[in-house]
PDB file of N, CA and C in Angstrom:
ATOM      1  N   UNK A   1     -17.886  37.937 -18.770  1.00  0.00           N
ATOM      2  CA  UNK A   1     -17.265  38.780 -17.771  1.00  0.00           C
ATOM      3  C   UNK A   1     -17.823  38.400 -16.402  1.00  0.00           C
ATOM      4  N   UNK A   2     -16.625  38.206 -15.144  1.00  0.00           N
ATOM      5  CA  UNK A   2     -17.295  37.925 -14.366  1.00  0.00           C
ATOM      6  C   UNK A   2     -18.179  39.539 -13.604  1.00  0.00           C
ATOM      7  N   UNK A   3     -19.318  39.261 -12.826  1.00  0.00           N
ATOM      8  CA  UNK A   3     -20.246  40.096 -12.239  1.00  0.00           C
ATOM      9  C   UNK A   3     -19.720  40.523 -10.740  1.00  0.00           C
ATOM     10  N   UNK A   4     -19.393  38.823 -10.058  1.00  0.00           N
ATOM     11  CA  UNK A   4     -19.116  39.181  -8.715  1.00  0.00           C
ATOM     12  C   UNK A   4     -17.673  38.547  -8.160  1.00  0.00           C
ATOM     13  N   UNK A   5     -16.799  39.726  -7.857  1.00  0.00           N
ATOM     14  CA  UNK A   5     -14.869  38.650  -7.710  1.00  0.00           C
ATOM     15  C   UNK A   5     -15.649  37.900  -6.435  1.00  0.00           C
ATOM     16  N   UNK A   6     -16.536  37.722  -5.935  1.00  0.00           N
ATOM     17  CA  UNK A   6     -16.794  37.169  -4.211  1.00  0.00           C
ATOM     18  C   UNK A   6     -17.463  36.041  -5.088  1.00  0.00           C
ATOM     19  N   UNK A   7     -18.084  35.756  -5.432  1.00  0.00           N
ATOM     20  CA  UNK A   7     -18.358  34.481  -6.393  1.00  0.00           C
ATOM     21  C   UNK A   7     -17.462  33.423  -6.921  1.00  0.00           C
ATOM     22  N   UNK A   8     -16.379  34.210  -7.582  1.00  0.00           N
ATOM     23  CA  UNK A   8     -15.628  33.292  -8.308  1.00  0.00           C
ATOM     24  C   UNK A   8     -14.496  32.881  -7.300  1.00  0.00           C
ATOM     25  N   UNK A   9     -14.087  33.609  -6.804  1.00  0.00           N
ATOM     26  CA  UNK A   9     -13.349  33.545  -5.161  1.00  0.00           C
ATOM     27  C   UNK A   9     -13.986  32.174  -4.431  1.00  0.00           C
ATOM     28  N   UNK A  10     -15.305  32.080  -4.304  1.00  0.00           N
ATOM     29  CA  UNK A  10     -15.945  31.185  -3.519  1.00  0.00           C
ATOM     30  C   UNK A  10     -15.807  30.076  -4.461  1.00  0.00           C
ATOM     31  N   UNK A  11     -16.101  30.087  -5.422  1.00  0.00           N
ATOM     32  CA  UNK A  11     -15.840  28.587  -6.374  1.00  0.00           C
ATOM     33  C   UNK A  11     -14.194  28.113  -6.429  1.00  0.00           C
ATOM     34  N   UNK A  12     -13.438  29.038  -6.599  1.00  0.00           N
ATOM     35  CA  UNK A  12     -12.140  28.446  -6.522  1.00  0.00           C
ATOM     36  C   UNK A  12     -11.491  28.060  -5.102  1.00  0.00           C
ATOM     37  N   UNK A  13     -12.257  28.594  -4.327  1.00  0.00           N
ATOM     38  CA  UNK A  13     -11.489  27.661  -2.593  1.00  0.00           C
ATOM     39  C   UNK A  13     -12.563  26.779  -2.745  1.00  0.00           C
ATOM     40  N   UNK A  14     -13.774  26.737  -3.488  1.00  0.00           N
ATOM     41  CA  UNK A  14     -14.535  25.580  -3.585  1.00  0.00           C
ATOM     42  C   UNK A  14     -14.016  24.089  -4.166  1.00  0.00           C
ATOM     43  N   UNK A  15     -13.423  24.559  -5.149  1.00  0.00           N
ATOM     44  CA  UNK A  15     -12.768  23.609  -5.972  1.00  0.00           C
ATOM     45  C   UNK A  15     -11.423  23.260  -5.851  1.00  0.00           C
ATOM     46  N   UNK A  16     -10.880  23.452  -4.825  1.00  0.00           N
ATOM     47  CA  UNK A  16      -9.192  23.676  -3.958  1.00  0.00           C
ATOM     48  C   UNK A  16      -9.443  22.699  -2.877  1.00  0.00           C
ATOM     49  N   UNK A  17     -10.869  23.105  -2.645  1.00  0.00           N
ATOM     50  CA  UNK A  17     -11.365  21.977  -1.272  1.00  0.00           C
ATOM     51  C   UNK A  17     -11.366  20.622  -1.749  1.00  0.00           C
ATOM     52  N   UNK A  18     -12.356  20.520  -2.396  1.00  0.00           N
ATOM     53  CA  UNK A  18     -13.078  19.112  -3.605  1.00  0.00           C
ATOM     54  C   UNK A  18     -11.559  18.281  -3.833  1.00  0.00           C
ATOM     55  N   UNK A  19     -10.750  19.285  -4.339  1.00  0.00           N
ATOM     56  CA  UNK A  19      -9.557  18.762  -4.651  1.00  0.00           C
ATOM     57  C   UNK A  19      -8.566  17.957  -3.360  1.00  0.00           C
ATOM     58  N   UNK A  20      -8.622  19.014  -2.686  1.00  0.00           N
ATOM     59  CA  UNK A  20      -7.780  18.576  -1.331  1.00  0.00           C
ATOM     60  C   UNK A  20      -8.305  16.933  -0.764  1.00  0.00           C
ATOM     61  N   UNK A  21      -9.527  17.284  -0.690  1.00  0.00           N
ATOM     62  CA  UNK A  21     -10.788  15.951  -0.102  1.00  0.00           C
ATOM     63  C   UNK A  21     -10.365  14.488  -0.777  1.00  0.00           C
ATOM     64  N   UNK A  22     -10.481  14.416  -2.114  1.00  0.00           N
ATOM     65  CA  UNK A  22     -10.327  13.523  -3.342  1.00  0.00           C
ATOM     66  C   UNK A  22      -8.823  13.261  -3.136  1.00  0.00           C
ATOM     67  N   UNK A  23      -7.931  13.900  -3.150  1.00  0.00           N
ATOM     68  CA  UNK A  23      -6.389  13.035  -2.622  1.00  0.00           C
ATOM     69  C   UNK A  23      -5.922  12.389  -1.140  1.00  0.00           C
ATOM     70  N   UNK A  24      -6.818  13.375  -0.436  1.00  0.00           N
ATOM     71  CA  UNK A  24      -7.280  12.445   1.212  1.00  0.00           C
ATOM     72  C   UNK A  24      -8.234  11.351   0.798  1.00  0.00           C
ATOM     73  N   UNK A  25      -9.181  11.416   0.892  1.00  0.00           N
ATOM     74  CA  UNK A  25      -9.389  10.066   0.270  1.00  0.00           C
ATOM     75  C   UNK A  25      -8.842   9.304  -0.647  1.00  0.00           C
ATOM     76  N   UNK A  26      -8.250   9.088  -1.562  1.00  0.00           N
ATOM     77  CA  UNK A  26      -7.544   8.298  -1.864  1.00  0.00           C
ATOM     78  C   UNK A  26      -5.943   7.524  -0.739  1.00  0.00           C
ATOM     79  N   UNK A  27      -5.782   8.982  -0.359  1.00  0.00           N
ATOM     80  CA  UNK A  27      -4.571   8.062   0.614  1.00  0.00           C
ATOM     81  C   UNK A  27      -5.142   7.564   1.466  1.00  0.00           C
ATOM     82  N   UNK A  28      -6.258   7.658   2.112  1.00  0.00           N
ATOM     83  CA  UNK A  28      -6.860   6.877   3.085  1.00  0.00           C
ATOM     84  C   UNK A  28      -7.200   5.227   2.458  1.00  0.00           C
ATOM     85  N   UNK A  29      -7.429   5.299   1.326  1.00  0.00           N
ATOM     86  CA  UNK A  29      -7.808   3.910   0.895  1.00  0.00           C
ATOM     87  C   UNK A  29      -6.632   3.260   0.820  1.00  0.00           C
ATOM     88  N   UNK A  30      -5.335   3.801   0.541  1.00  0.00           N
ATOM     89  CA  UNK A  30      -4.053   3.573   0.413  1.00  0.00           C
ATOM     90  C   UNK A  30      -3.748   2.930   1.416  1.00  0.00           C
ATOM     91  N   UNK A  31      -3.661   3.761   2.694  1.00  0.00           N
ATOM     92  CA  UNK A  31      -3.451   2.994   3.644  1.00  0.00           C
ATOM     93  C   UNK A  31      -4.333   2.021   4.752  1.00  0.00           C
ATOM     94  N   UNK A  32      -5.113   1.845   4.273  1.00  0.00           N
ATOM     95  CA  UNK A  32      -5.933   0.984   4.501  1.00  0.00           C
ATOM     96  C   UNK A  32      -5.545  -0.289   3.860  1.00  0.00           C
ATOM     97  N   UNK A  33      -5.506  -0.360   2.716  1.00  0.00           N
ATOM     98  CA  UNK A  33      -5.129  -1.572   1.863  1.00  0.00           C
ATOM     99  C   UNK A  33      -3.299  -2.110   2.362  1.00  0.00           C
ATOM    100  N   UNK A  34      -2.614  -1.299   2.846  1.00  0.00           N
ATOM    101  CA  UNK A  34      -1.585  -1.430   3.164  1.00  0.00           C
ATOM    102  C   UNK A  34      -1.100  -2.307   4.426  1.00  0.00           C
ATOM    103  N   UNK A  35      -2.203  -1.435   5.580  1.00  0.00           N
ATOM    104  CA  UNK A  35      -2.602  -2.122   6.838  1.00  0.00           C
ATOM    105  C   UNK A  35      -2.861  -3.672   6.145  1.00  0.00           C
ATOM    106  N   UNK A  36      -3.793  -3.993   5.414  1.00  0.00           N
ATOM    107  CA  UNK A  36      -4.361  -5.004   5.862  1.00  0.00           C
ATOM    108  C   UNK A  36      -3.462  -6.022   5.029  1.00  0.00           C
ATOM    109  N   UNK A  37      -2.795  -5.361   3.957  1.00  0.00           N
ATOM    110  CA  UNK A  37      -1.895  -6.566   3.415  1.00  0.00           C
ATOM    111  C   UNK A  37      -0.771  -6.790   4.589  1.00  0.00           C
ATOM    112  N   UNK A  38      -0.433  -6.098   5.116  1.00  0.00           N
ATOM    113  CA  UNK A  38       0.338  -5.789   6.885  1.00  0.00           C
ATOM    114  C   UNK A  38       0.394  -7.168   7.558  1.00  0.00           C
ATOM    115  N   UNK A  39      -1.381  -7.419   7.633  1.00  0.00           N
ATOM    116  CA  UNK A  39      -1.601  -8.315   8.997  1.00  0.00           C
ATOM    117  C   UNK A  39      -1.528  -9.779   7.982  1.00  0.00           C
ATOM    118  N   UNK A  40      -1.810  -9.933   6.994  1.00  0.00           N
ATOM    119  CA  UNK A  40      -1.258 -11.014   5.940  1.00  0.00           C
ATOM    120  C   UNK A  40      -0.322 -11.508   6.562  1.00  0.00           C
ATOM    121  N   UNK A  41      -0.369 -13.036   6.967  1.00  0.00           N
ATOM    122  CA  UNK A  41       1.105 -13.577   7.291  1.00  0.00           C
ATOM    123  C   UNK A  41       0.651 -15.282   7.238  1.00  0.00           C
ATOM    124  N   UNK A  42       1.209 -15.750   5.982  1.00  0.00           N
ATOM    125  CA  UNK A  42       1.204 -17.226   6.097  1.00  0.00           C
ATOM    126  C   UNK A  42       1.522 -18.143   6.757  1.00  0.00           C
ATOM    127  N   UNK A  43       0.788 -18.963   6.613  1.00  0.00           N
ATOM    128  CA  UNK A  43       0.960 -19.904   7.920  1.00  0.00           C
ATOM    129  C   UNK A  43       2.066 -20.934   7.811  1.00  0.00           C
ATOM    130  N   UNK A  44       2.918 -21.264   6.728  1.00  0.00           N
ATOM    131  CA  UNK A  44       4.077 -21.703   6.124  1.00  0.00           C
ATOM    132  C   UNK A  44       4.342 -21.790   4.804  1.00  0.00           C
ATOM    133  N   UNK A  45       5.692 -21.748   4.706  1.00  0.00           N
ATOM    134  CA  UNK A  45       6.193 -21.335   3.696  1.00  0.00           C
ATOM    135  C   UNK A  45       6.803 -22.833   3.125  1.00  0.00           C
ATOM    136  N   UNK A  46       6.353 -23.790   2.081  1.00  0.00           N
ATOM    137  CA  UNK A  46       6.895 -24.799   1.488  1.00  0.00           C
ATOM    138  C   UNK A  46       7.943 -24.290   0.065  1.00  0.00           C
ATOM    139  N   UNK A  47       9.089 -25.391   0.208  1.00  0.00           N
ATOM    140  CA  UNK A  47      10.086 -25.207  -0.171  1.00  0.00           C
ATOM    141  C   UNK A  47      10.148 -26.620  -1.192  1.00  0.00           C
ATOM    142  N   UNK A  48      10.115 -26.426  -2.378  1.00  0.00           N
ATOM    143  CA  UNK A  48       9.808 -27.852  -2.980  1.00  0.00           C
ATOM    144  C   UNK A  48      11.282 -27.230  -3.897  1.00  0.00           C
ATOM    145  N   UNK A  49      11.885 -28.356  -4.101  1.00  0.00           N
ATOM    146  CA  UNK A  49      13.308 -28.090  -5.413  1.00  0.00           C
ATOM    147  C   UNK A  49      13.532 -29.817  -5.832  1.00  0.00           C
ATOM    148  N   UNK A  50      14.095 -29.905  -6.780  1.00  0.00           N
ATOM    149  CA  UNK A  50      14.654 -30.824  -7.252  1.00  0.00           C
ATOM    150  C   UNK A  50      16.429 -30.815  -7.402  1.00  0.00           C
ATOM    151  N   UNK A  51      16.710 -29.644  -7.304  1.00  0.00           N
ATOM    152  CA  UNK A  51      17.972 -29.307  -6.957  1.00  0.00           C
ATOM    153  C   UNK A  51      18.702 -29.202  -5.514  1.00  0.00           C
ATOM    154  N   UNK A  52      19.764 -30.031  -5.555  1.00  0.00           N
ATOM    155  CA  UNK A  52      20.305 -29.957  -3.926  1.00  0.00           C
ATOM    156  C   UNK A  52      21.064 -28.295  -3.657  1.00  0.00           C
ATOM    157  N   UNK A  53      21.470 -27.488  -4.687  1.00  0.00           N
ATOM    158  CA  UNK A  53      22.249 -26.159  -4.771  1.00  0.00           C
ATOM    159  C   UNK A  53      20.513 -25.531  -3.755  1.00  0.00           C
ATOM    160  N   UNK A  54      19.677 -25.555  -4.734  1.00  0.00           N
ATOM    161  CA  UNK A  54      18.423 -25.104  -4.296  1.00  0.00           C
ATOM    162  C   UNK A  54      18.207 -24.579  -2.777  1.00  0.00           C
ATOM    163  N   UNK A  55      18.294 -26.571  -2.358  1.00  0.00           N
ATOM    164  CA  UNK A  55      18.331 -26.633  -1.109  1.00  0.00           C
ATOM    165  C   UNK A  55      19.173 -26.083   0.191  1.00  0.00           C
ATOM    166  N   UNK A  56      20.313 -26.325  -0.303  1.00  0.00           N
ATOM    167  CA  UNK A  56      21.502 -25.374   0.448  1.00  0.00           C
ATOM    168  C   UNK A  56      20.678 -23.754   0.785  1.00  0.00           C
ATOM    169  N   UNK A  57      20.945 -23.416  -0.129  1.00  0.00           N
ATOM    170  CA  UNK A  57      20.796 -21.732  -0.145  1.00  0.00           C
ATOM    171  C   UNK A  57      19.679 -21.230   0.909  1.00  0.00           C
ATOM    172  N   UNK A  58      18.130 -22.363   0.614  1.00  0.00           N
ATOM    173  CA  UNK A  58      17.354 -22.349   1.302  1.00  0.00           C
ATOM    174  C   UNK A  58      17.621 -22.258   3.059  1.00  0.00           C
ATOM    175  N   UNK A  59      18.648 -23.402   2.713  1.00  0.00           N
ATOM    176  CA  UNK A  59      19.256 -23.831   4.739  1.00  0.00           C
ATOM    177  C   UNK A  59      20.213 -22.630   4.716  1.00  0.00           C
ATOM    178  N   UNK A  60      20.433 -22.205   4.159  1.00  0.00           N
ATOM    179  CA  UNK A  60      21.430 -21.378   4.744  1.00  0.00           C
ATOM    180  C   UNK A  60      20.893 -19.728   4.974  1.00  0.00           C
ATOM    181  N   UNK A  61      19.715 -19.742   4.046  1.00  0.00           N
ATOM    182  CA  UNK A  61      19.181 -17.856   4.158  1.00  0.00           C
ATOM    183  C   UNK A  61      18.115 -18.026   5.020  1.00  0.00           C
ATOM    184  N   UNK A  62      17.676 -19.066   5.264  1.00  0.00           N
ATOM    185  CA  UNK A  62      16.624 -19.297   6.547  1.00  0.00           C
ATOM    186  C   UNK A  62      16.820 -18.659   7.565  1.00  0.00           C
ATOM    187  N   UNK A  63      15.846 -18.143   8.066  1.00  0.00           N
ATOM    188  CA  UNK A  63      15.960 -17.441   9.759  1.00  0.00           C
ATOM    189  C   UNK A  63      15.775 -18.418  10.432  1.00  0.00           C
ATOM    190  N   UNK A  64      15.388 -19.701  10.454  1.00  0.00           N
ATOM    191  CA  UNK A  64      15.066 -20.136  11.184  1.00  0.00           C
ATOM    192  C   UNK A  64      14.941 -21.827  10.769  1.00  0.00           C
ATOM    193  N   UNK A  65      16.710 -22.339  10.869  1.00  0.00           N
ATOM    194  CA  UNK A  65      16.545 -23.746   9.888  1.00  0.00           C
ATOM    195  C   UNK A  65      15.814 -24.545  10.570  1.00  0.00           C
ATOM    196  N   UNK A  66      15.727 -24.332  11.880  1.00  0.00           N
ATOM    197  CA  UNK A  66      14.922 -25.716  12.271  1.00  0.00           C
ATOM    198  C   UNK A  66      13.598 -26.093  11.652  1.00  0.00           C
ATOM    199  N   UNK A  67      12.893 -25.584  11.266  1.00  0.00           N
ATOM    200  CA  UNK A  67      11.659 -25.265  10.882  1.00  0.00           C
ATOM    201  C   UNK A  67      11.686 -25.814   8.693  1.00  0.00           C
ATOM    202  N   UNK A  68      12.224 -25.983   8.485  1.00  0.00           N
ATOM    203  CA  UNK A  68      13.232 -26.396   7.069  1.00  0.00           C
ATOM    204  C   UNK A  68      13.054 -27.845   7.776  1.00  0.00           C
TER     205      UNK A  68
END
């Protein structure tokens, strides 16, 4: 039986907190990892085929054929 409702009151916004904290932190790591896959950007993109269809598609969905 509980003794004191001001006790158990205090443990359950205790444990509401803990809780709240632990899913903020996690989205913080979230977006952190997000950012940094973000700034990821290769320095070129090679295009190797043995197929000329291959090649087409390549020249043609390119943003930017010169660079092809």
């Amino acid at each position: 039986m509980i003794r004191n409702p001001r006790f158990f009151a205090l443990m359950v916004a205790a444990f509401v907190n803990l809780a709240a904290l632990g899913t903020v932190h996690t989205a913080m790591g979230e977006i952190t990892q997000r950012e940094q896959a973000a700034q990821f950007a290769p320095d070129r993109i090679v295009v190797t085929t043995y197929r000329a269809g291959a090649y087409q598609f390549a020249t043609r969905s390119c943003a930017a054929p010169d660079t092809l």
